[in-house]
PDB file of N, CA and C in Angstrom:
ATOM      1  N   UNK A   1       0.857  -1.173   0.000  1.00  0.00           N
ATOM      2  CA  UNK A   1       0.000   0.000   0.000  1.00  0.00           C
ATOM      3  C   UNK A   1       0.902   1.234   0.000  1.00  0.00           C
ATOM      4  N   UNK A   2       0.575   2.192  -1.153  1.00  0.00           N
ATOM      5  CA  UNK A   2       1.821   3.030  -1.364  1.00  0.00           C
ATOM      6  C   UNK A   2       0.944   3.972  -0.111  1.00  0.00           C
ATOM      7  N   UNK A   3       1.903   5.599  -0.235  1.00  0.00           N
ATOM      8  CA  UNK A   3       1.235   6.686   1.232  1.00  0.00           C
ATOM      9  C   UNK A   3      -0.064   7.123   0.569  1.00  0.00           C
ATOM     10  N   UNK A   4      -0.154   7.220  -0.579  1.00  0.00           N
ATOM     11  CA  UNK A   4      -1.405   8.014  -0.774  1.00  0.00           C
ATOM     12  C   UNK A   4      -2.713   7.148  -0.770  1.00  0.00           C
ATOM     13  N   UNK A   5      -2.930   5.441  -0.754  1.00  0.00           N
ATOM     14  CA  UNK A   5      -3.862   4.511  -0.906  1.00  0.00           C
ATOM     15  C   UNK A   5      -3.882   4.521   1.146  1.00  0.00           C
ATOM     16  N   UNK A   6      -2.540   4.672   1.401  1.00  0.00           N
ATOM     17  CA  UNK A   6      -2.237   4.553   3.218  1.00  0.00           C
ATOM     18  C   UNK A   6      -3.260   5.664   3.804  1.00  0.00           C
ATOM     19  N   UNK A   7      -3.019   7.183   2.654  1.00  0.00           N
ATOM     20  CA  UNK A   7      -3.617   8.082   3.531  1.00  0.00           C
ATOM     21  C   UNK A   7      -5.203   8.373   3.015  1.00  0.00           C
ATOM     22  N   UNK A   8      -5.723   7.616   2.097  1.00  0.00           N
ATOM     23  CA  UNK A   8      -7.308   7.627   1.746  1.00  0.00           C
ATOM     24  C   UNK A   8      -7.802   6.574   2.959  1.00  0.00           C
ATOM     25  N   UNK A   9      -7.051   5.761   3.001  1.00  0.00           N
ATOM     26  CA  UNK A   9      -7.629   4.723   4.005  1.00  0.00           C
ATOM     27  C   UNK A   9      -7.872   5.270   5.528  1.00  0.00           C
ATOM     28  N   UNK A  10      -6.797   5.703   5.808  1.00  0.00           N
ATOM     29  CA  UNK A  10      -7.203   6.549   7.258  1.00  0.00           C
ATOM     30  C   UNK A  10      -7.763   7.472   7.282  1.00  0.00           C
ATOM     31  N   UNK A  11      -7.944   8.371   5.782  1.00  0.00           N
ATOM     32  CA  UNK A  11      -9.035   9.374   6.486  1.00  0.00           C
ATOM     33  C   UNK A  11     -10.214   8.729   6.141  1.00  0.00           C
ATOM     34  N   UNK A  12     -10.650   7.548   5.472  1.00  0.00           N
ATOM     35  CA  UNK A  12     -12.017   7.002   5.667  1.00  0.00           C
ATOM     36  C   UNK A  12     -12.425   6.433   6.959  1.00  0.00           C
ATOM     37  N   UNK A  13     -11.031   5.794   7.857  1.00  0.00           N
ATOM     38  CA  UNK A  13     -11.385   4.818   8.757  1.00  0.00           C
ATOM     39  C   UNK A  13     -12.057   6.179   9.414  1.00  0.00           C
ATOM     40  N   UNK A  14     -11.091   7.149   9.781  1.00  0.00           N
ATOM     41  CA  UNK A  14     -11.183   8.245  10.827  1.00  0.00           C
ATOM     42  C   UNK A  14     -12.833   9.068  10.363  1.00  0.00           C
ATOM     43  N   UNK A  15     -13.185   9.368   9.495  1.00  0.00           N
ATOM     44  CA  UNK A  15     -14.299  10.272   9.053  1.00  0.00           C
ATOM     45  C   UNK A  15     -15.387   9.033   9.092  1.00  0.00           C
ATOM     46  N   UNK A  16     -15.219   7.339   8.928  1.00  0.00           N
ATOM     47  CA  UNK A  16     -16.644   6.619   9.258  1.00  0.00           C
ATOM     48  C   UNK A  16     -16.902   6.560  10.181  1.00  0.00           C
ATOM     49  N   UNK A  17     -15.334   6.367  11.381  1.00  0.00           N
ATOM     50  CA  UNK A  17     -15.038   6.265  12.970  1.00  0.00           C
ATOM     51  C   UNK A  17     -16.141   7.487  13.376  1.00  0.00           C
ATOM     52  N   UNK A  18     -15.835   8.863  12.822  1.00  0.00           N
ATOM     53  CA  UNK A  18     -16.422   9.790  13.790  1.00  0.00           C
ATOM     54  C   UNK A  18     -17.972   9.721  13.029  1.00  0.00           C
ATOM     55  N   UNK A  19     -18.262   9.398  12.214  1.00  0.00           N
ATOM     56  CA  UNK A  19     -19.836   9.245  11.793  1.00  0.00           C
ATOM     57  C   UNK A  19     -21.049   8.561  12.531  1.00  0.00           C
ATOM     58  N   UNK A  20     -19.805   7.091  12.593  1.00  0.00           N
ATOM     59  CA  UNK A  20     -20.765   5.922  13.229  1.00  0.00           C
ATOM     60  C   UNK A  20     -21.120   6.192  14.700  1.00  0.00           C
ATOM     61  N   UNK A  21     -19.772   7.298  14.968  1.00  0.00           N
ATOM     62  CA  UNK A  21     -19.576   6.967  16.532  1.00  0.00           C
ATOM     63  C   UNK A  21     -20.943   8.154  17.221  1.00  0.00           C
ATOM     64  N   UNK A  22     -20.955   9.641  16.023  1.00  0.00           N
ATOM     65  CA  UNK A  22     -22.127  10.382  16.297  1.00  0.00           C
ATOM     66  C   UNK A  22     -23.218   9.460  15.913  1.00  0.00           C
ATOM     67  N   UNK A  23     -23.390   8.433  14.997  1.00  0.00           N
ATOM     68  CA  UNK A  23     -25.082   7.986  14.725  1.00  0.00           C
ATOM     69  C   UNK A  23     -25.534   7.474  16.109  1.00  0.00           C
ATOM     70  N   UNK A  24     -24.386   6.801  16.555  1.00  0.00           N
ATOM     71  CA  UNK A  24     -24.654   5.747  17.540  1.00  0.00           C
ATOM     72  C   UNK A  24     -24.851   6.514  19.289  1.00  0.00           C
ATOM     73  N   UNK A  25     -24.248   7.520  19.103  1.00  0.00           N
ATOM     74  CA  UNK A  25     -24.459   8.022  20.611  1.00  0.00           C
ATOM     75  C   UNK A  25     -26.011   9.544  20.520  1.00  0.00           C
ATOM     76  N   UNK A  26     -26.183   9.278  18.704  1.00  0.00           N
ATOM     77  CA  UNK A  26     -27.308  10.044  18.727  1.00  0.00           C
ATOM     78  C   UNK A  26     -28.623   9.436  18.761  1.00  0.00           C
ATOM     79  N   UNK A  27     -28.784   7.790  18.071  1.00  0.00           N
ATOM     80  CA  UNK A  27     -29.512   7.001  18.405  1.00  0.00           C
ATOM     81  C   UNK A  27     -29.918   6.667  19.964  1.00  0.00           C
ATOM     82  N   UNK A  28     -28.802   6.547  20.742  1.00  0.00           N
ATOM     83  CA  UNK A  28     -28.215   5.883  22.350  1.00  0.00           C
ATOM     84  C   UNK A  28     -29.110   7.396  22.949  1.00  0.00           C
ATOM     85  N   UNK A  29     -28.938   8.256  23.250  1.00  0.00           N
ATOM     86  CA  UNK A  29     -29.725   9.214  23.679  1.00  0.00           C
ATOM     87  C   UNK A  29     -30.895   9.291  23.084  1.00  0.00           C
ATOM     88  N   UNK A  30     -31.496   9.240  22.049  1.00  0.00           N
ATOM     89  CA  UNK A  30     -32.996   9.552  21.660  1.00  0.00           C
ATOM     90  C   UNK A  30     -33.691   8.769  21.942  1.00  0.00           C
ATOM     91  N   UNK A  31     -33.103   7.555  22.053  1.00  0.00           N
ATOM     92  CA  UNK A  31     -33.861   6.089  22.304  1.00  0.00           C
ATOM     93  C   UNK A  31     -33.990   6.125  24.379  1.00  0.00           C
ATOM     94  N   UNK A  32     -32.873   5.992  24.955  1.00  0.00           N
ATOM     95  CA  UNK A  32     -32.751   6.280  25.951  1.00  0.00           C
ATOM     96  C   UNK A  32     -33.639   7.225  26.666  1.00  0.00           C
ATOM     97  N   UNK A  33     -33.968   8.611  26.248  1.00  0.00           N
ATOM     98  CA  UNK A  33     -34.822   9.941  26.925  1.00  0.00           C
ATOM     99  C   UNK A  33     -36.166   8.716  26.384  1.00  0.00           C
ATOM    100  N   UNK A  34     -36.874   8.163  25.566  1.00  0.00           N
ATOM    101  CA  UNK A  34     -37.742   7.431  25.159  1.00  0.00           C
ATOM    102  C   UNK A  34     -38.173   6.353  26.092  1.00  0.00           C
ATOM    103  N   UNK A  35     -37.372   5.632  26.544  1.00  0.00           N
ATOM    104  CA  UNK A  35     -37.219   4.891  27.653  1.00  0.00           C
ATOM    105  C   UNK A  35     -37.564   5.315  28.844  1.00  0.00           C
ATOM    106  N   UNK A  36     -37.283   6.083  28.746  1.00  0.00           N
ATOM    107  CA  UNK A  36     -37.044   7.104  30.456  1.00  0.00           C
ATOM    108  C   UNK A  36     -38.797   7.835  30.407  1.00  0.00           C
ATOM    109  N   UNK A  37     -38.538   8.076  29.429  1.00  0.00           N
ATOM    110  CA  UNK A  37     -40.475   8.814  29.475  1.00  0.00           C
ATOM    111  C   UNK A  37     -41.586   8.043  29.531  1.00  0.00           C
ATOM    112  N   UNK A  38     -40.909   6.628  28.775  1.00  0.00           N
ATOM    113  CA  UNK A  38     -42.062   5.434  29.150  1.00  0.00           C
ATOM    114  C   UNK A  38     -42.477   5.086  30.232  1.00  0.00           C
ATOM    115  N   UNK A  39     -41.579   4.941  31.082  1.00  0.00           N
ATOM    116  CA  UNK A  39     -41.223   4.561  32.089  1.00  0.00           C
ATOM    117  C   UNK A  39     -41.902   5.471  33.666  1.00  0.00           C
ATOM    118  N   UNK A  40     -41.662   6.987  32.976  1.00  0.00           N
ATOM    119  CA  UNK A  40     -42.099   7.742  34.667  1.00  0.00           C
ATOM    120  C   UNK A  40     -43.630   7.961  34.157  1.00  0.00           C
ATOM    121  N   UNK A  41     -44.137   8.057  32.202  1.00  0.00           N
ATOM    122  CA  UNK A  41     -45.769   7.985  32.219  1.00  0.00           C
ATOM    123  C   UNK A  41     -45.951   6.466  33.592  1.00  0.00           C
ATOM    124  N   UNK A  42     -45.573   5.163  33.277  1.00  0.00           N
ATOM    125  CA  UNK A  42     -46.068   4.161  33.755  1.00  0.00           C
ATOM    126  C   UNK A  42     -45.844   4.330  35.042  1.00  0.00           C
ATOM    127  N   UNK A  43     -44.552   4.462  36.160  1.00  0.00           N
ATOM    128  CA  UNK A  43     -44.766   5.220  37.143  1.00  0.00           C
ATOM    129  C   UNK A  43     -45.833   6.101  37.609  1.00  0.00           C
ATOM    130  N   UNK A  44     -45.869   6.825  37.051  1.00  0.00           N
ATOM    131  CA  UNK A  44     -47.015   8.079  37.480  1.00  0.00           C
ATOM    132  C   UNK A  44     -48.398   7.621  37.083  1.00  0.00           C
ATOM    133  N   UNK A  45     -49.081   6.470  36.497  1.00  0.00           N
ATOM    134  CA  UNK A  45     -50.026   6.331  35.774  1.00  0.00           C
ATOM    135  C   UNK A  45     -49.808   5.186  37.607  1.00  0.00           C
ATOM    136  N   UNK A  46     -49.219   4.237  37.876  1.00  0.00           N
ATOM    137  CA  UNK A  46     -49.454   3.536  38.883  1.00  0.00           C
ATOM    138  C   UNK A  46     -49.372   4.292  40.179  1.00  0.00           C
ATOM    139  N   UNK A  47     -48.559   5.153  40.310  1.00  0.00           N
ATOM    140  CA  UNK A  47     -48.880   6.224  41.739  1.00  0.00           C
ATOM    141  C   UNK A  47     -50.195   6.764  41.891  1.00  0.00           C
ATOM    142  N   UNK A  48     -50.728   7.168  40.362  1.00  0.00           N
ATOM    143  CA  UNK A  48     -52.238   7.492  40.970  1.00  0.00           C
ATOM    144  C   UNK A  48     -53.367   6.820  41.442  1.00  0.00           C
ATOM    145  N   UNK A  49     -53.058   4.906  42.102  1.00  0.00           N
ATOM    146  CA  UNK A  49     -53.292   4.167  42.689  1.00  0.00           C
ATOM    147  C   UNK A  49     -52.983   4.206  43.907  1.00  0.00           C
ATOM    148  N   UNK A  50     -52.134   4.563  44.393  1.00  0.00           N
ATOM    149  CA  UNK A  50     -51.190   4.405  45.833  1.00  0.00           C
ATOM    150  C   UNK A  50     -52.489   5.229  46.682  1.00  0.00           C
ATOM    151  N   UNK A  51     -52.481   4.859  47.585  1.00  0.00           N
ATOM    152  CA  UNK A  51     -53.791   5.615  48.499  1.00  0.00           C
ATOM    153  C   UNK A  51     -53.374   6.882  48.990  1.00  0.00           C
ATOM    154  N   UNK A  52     -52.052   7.298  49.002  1.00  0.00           N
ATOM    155  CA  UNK A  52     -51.675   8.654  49.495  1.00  0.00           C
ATOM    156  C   UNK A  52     -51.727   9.673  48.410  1.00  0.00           C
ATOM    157  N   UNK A  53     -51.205   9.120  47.372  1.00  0.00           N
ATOM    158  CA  UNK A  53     -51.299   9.479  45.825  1.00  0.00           C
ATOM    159  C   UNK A  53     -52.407   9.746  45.305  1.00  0.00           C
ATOM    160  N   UNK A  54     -53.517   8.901  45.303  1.00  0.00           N
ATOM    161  CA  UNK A  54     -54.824   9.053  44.958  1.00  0.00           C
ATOM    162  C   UNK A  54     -55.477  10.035  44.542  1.00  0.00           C
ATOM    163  N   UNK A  55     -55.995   9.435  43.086  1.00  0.00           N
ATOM    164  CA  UNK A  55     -56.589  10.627  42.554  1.00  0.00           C
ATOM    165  C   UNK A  55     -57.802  10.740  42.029  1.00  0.00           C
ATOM    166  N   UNK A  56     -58.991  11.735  42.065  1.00  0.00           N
ATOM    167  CA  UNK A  56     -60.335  10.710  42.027  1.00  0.00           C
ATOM    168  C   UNK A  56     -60.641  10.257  40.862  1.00  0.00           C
ATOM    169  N   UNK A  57     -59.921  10.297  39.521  1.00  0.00           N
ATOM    170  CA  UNK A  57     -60.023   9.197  38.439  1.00  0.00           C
ATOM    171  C   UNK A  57     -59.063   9.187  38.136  1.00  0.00           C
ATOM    172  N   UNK A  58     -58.421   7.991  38.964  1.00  0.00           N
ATOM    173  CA  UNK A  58     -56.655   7.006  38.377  1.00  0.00           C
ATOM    174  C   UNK A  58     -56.605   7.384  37.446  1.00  0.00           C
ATOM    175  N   UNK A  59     -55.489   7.391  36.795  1.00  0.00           N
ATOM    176  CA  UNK A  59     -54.764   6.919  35.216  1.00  0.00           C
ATOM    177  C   UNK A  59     -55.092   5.913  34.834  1.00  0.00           C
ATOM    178  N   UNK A  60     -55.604   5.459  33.168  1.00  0.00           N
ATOM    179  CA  UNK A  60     -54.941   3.615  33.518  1.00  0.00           C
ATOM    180  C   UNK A  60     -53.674   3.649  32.318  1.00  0.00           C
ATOM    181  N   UNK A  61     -53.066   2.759  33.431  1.00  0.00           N
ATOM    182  CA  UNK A  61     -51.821   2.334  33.014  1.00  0.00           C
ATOM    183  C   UNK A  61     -51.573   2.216  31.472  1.00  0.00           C
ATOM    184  N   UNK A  62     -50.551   2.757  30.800  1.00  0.00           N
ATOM    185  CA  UNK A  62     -50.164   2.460  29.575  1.00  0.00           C
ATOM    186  C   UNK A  62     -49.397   1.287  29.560  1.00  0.00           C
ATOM    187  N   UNK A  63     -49.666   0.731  28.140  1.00  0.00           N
ATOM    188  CA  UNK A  63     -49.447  -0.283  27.814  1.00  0.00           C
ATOM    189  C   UNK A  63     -48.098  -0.219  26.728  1.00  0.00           C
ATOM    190  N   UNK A  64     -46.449   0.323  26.979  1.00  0.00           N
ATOM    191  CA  UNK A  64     -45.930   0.075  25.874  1.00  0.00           C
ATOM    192  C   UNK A  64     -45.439  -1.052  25.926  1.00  0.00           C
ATOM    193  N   UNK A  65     -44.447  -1.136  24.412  1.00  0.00           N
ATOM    194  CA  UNK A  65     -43.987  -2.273  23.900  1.00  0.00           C
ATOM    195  C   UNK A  65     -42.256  -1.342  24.174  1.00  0.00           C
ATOM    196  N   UNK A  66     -41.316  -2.168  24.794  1.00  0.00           N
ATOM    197  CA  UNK A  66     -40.092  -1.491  25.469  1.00  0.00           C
ATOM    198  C   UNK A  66     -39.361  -1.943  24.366  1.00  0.00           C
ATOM    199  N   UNK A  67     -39.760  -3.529  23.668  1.00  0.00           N
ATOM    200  CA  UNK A  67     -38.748  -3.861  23.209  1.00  0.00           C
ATOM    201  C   UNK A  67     -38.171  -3.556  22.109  1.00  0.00           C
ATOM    202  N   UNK A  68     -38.574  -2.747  21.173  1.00  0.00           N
ATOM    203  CA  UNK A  68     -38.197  -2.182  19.728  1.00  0.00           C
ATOM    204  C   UNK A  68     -37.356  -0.465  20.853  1.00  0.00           C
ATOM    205  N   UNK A  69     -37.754   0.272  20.959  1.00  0.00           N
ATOM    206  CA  UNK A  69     -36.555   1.042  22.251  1.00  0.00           C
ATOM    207  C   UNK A  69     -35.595   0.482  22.255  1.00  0.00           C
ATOM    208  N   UNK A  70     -35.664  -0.515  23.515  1.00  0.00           N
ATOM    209  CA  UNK A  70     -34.193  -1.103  23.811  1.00  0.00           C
ATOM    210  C   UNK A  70     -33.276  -1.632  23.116  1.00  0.00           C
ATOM    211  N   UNK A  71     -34.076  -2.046  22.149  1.00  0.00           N
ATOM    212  CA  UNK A  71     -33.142  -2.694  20.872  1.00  0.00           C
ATOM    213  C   UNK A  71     -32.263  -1.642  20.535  1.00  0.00           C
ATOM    214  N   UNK A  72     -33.489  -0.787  19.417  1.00  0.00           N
ATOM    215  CA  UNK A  72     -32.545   0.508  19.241  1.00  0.00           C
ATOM    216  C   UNK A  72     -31.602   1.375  20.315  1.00  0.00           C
ATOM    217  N   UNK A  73     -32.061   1.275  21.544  1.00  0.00           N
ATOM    218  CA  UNK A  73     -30.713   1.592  22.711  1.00  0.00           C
ATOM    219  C   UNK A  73     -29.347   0.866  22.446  1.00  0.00           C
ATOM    220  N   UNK A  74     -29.843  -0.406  22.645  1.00  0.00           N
ATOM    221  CA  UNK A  74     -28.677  -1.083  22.452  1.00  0.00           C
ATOM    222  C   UNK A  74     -27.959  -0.925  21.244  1.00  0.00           C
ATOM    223  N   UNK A  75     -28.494  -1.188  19.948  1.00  0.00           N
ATOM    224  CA  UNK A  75     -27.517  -0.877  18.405  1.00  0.00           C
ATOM    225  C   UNK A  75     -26.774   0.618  18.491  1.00  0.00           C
ATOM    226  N   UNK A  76     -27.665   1.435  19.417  1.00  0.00           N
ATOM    227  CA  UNK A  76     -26.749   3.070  19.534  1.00  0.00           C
ATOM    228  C   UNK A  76     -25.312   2.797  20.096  1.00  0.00           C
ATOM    229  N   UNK A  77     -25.587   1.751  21.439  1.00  0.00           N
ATOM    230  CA  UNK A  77     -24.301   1.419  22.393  1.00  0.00           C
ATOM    231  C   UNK A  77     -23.500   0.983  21.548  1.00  0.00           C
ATOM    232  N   UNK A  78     -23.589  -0.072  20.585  1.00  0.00           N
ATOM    233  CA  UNK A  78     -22.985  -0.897  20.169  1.00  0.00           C
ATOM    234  C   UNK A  78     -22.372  -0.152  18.855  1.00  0.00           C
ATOM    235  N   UNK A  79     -23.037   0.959  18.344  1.00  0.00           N
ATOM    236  CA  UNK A  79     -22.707   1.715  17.272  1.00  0.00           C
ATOM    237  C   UNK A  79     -21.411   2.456  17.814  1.00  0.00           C
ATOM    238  N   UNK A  80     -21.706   3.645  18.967  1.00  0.00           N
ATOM    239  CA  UNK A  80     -20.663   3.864  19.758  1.00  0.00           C
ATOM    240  C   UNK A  80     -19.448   3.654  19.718  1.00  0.00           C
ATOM    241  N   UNK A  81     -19.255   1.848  20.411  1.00  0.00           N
ATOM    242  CA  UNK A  81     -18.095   1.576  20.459  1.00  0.00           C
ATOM    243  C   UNK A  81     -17.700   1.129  19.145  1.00  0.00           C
ATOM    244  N   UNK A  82     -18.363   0.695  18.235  1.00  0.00           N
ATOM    245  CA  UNK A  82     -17.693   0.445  17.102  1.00  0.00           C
ATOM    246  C   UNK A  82     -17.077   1.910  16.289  1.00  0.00           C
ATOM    247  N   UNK A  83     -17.975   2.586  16.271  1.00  0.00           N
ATOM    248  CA  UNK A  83     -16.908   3.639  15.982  1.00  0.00           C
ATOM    249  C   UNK A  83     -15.995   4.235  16.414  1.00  0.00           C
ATOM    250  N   UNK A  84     -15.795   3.833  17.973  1.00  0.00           N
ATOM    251  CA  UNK A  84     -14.417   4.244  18.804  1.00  0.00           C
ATOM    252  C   UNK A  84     -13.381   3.078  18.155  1.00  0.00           C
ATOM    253  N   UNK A  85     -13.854   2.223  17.850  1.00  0.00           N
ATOM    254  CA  UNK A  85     -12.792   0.721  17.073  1.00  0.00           C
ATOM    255  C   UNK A  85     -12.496   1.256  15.899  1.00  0.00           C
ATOM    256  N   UNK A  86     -13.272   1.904  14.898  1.00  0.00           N
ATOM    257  CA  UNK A  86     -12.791   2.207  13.764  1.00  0.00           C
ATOM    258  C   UNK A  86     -11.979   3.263  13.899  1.00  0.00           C
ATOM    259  N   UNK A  87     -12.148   4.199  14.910  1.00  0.00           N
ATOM    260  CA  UNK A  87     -10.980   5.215  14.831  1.00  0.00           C
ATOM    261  C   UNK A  87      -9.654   5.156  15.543  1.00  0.00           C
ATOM    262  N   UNK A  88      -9.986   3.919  16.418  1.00  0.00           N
ATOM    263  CA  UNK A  88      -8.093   3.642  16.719  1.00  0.00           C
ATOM    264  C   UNK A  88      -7.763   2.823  15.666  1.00  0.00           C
ATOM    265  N   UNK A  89      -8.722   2.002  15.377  1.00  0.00           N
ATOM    266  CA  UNK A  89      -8.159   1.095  13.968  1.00  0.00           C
ATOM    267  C   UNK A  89      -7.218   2.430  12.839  1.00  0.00           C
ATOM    268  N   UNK A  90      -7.924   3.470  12.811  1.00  0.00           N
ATOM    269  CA  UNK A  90      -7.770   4.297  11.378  1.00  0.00           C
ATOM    270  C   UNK A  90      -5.972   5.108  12.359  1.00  0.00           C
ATOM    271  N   UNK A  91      -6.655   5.174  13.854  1.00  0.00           N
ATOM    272  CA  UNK A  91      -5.132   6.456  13.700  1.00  0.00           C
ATOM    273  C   UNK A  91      -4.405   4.928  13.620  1.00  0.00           C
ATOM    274  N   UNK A  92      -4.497   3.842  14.136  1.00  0.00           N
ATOM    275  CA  UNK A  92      -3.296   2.841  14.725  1.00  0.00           C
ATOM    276  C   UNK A  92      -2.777   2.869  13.061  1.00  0.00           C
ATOM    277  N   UNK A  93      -3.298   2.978  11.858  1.00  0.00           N
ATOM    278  CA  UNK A  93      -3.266   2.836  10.391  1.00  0.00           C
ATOM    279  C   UNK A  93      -2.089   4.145  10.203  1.00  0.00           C
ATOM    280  N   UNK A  94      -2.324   5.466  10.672  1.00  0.00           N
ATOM    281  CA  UNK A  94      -1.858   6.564  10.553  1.00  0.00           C
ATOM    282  C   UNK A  94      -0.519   6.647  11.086  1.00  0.00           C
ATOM    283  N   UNK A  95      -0.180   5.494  12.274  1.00  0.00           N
ATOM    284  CA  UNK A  95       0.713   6.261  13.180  1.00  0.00           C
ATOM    285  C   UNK A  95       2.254   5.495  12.325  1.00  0.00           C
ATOM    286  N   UNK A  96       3.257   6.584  12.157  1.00  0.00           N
ATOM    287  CA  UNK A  96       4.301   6.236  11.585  1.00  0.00           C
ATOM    288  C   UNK A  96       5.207   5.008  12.121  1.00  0.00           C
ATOM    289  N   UNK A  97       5.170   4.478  11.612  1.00  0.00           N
ATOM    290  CA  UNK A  97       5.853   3.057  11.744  1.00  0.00           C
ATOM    291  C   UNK A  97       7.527   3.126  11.564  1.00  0.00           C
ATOM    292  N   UNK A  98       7.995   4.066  10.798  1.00  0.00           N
ATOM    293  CA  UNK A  98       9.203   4.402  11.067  1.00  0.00           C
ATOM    294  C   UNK A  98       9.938   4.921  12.055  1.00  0.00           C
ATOM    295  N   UNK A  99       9.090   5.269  13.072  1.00  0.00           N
ATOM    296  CA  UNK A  99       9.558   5.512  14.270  1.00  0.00           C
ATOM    297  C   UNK A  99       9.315   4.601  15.084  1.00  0.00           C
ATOM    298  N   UNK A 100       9.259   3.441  14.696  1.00  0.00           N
ATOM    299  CA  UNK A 100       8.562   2.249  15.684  1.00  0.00           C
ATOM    300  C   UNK A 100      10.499   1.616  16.099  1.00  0.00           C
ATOM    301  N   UNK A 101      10.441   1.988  17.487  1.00  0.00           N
ATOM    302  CA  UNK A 101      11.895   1.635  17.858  1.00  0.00           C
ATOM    303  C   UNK A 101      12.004   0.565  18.897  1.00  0.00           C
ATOM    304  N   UNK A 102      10.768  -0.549  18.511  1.00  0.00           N
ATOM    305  CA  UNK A 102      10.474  -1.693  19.530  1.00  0.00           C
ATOM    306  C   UNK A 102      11.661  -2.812  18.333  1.00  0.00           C
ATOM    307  N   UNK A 103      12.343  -4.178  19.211  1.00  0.00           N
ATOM    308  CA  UNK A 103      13.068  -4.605  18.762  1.00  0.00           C
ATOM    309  C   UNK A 103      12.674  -5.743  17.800  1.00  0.00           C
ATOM    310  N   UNK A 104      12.428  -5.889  16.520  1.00  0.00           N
ATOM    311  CA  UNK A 104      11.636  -6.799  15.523  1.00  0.00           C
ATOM    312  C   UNK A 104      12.126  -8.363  16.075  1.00  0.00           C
ATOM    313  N   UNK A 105      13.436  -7.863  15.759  1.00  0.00           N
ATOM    314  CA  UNK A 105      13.679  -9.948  16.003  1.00  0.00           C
ATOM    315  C   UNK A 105      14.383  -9.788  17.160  1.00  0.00           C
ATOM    316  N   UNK A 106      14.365  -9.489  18.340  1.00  0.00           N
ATOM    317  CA  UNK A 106      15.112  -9.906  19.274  1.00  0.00           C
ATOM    318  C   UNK A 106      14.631 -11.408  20.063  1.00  0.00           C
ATOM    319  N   UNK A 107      15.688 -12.162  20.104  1.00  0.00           N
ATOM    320  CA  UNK A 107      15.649 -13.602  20.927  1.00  0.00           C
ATOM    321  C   UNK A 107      16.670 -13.529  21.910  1.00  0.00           C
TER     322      UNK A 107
END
């Protein structure tokens, strides 16, 4: 791989690295605040049961489905770190090897 095929390659690793790594921590938060709102409606929809809480016409409880959320939570997480992998992958690609002064064949 001559420098100029060396240096298209790292700035792709580095520019998908920082792409994937915003999709994934922008997915990971939107999905997440989503979660979190499901969650204190259903809270607050069951407190207005609690007898101290009580309110003279309860909530009734919502009924979501968590698991298409969490999924997408999770592929954000997982997006994340993969784009933190592609961008040490891309600098570890970048970093000059001619200065690499570790000993090749020592026995």
């Amino acid at each position: 791989m001559n420098v100029q095929q060396r240096g298209w390659a790292v700035t792709g690793l580095l520019l998908g690295g920082a792409s994937i790594l915003l999709g994934g921590t922008v997915l990971a938060v939107i999905q997440g605040a989503q979660i979190i709102g499901m969650g204190v409606q259903v809270l607050l929809a069951w407190l207005s049961y609690v007898p101290i809480f009580a309110e003279p016409n309860p909530r009734q409880i919502p009924t979501h489905d968590f698991f298409w959320p969490l999924l997408a939570l999770l592929g954000g997480v997982a997006a994340f770190f993969l784009g933190w992998v592609v961008i040490i992958r891309g600098a570890s690609l970048a970093w000059p090897t001619r200065f690499d002064r570790s000993q090749q064949n020592a026995s």
